[in-house]
Protein backbone atom coordinates (compact mmCIF):
# COMPACT_ATOMS: atom_id res chain seq x y z
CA UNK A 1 -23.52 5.27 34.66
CA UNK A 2 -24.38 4.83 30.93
CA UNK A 3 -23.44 7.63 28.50
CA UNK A 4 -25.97 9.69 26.81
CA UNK A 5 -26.91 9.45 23.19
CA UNK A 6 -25.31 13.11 22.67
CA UNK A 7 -22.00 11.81 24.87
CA UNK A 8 -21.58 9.05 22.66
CA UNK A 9 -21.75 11.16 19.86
CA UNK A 10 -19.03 13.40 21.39
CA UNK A 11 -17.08 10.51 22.22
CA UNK A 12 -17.15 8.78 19.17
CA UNK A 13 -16.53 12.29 17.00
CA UNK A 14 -13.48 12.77 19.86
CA UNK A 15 -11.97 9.08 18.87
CA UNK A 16 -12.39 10.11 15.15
CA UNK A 17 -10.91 13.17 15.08
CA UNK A 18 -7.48 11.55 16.97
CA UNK A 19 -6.92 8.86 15.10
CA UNK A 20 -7.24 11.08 11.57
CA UNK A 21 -4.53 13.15 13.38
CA UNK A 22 -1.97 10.49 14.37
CA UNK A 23 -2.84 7.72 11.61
CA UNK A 24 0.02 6.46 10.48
CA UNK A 25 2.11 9.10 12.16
CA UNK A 26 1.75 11.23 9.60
CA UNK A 27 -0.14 14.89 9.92
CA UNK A 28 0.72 16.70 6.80
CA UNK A 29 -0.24 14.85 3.42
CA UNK A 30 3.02 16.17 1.66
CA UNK A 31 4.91 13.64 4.41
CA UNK A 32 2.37 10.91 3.49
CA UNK A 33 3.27 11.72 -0.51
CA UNK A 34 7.15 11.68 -0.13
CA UNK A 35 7.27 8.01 1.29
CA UNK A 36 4.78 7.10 -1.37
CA UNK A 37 6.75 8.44 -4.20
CA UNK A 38 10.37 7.38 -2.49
CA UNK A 39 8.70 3.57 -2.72
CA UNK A 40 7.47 3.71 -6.59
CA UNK A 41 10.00 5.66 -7.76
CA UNK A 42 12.97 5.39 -6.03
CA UNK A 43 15.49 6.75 -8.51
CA UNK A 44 13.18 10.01 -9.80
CA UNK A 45 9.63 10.75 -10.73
CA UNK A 46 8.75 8.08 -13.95
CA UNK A 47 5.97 9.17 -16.04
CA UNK A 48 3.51 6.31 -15.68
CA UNK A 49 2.04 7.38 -19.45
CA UNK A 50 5.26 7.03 -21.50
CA UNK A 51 8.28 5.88 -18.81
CA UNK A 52 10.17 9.24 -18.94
CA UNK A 53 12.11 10.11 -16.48
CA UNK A 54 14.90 12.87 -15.53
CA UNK A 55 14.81 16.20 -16.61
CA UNK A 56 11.89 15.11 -18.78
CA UNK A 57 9.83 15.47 -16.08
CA UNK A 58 8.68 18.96 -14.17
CA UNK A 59 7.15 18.93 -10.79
CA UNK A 60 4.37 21.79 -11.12
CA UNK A 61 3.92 24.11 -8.13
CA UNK A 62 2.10 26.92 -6.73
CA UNK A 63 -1.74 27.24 -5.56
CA UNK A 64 -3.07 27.13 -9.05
CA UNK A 65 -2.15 23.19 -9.13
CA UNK A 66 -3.05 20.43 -6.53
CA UNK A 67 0.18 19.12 -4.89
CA UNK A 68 2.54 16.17 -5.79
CA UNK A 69 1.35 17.42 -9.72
CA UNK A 70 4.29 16.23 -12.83
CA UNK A 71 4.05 17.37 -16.05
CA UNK A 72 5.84 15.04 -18.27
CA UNK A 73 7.64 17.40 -21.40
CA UNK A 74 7.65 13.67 -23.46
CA UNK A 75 4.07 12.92 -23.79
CA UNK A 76 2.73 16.62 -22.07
CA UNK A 77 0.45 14.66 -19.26
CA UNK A 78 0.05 15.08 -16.02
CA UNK A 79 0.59 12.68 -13.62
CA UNK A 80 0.65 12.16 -9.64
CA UNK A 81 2.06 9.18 -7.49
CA UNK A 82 -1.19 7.42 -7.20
CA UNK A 83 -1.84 7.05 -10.71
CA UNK A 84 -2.58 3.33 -11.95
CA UNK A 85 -2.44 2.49 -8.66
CA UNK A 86 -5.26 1.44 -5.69
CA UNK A 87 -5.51 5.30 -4.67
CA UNK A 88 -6.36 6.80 -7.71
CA UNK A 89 -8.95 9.20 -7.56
CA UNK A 90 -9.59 8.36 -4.14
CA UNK A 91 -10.77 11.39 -1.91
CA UNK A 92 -9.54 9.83 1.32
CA UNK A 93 -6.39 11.36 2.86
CA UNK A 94 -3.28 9.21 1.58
CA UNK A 95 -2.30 8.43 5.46
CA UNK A 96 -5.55 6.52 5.46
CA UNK A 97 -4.65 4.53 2.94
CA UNK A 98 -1.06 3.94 4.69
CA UNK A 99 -2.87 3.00 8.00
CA UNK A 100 -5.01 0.54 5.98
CA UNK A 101 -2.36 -1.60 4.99
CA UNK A 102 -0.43 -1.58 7.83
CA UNK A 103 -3.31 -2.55 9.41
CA UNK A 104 -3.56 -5.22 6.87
CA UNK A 105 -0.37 -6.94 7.21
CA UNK A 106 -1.28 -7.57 11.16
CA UNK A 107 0.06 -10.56 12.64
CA UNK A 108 -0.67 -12.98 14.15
CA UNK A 109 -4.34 -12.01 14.66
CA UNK A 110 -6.12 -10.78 11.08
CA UNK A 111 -7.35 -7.60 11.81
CA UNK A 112 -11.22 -7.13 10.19
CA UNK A 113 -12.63 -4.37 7.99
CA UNK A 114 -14.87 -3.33 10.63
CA UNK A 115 -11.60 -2.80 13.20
CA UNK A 116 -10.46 -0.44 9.98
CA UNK A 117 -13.75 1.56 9.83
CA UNK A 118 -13.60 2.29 13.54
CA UNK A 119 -9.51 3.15 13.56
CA UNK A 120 -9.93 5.43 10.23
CA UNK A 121 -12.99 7.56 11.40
CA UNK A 122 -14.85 5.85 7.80
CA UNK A 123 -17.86 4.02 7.28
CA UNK A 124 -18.15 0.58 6.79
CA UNK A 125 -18.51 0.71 2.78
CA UNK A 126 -15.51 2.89 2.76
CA UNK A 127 -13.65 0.73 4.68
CA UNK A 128 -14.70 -2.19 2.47
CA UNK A 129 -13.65 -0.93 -0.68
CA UNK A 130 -9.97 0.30 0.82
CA UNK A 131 -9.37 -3.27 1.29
CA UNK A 132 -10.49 -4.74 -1.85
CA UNK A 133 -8.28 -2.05 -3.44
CA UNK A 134 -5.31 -3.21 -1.66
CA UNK A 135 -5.97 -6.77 -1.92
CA UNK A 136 -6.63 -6.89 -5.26
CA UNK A 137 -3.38 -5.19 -6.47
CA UNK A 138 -1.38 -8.27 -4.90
CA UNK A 139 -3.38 -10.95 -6.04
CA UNK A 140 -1.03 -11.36 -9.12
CA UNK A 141 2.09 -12.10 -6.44
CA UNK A 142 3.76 -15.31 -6.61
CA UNK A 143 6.30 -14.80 -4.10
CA UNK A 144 6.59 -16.27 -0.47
CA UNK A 145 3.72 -15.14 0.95
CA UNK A 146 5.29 -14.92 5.00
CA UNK A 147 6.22 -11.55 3.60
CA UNK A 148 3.18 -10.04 3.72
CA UNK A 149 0.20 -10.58 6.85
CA UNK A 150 -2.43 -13.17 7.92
CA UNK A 151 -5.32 -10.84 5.94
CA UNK A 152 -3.47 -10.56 2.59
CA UNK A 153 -2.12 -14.17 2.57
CA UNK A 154 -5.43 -15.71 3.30
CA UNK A 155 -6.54 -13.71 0.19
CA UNK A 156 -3.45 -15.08 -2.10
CA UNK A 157 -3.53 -18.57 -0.74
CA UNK A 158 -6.63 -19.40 -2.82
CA UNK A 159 -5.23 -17.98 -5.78
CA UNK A 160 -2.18 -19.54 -6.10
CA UNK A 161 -1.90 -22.96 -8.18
CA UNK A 162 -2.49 -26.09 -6.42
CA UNK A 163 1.17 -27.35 -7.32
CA UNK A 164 2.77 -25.14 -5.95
CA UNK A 165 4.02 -27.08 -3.19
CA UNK A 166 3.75 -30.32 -4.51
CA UNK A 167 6.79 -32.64 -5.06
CA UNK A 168 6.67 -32.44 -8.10
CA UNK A 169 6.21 -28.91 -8.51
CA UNK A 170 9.46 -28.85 -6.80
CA UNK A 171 10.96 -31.43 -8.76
CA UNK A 172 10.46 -29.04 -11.85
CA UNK A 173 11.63 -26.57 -10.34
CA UNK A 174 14.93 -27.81 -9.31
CA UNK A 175 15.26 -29.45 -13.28
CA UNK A 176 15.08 -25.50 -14.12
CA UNK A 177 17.24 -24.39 -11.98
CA UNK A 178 20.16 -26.60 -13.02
CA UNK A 179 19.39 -25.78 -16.64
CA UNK A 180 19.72 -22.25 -15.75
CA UNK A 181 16.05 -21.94 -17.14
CA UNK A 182 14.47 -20.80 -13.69
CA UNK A 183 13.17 -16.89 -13.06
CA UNK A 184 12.85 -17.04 -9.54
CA UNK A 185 9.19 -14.77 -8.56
CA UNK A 186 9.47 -11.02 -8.11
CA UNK A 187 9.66 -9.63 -4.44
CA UNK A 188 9.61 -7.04 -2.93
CA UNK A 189 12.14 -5.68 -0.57
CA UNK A 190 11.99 -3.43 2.37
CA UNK A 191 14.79 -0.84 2.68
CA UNK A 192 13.47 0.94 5.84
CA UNK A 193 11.27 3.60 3.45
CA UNK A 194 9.00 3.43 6.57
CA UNK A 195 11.22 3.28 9.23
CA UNK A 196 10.90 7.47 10.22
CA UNK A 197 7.12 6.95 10.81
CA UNK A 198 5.41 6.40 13.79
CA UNK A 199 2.44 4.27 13.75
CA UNK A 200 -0.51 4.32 16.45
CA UNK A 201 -0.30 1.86 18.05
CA UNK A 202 3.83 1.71 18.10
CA UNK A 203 4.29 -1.08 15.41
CA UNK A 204 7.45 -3.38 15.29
CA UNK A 205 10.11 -3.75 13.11
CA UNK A 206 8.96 -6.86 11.45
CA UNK A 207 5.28 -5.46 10.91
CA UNK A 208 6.31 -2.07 8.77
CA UNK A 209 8.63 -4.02 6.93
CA UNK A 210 5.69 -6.01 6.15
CA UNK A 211 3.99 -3.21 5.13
CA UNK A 212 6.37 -1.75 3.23
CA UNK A 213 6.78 -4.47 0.85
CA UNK A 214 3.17 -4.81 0.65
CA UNK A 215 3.05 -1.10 -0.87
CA UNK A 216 6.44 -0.99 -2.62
CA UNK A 217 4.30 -4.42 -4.32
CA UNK A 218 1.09 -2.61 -4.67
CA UNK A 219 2.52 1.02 -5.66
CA UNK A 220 4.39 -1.11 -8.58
CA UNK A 221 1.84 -2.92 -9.99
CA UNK A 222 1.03 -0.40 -13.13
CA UNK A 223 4.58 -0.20 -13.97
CA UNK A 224 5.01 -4.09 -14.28
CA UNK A 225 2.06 -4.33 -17.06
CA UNK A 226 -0.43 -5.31 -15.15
């Protein structure tokens, strides 16, 4: 028998309301913060304004003050962990954003934005611009791209100079290397940062590593210049 309109509304406010509870198996947002801020700064809070760190920098408590809120004694600003990064001054709940790019670095099937607006409980728009967010902070990567998913290296792919693979792109590449001339490309590596969280659906190894390097990438981004 076909549901009502008001038991599809129930339904669909039901399937909302769990997966805002269990996304990214995180409930409280402080648990959400501390993996954020143990990927971008894994040695200490770093003042994204000036790049003080230590006992330069005060974490500021109590209900006058929203939490995860530094106060830098160097340059006297205030600063969070999303600052200068894809979730600044975004009013969705930071395990949203963590489900979003796990979801993102899905293999082998890419996973769609619409997939993303019905697991988050957001609308479409919202679900949109959480992707170009996150893409956009790793288009600048020039690393091996089979560290990240099918989504975000179909989005790098077309970025990427069409030499990159040549011969003799490689041929250059090997001249520099014996010169001692060669920087080999930034990448990001996972450390298990994620490895305490439990994901809905169960995720595997391989797939929050992926996502892990994909934030530890994105989270860094500011701090790199760019």
């Amino acid at each position: 028998m076909p549901l009502s309109p008001l038991a599809k509304v129930a339904f669909q406010a039901i399937f909302v309301y769990t997966r805002q509870i269990t996304c990214g198996g995180l409930v409280r947002e402080d648990e959400c913060r501390a993996v954020l801020e143990g990927l971008r700064w894994p040695n200490g809070p770093v003042c994204p304004h000036c790049e003080a760190s230590g006992p330069s920098i005060a974490s500021l408590g109590g209900t006058s003050h929203r939490p995860g809120l530094y106060l830098c004694s160097e340059c006297r600003k205030q600063f969070t962990v999303t600052i200068g990064t894809p979730l600044e001054g975004s009013k969705l709940s930071l395990a949203a954003w963590l489900q979003a790019a796990h979801m993102l670095n899905t293999l082998p099937e890419a996973v769609t934005v619409r997939e993303i607006e019905q697991a988050l409980g957001v609308t479409y728009k919202t679900a949109w611009h959480m992707v170009q967010k996150l893409l956009a902070a790793v288009e600048d990567y020039r690393g091996p791209l089979p560290l990240f998913g099918a989504n975000v290296r179909a989005r790098v792919e077309p970025l990427l100079p069409k030499t990159r693979n040549s011969r003799a792109q490689w041929e250059r590449r090997q001249a520099r290397k014996r010169a001692g001339t060669y920087k080999a490309p930034r990448v990001p590596v996972a450390v298990g940062a994620l490895s305490g969280l439990r994901f809905d659906p169960p995720a595997t190894t391989a797939h929050v590593e992926r996502t892990e390097r994909f934030l530890r990438w994105a989270l860094s981004r500011s701090q790199s210049g760019q």
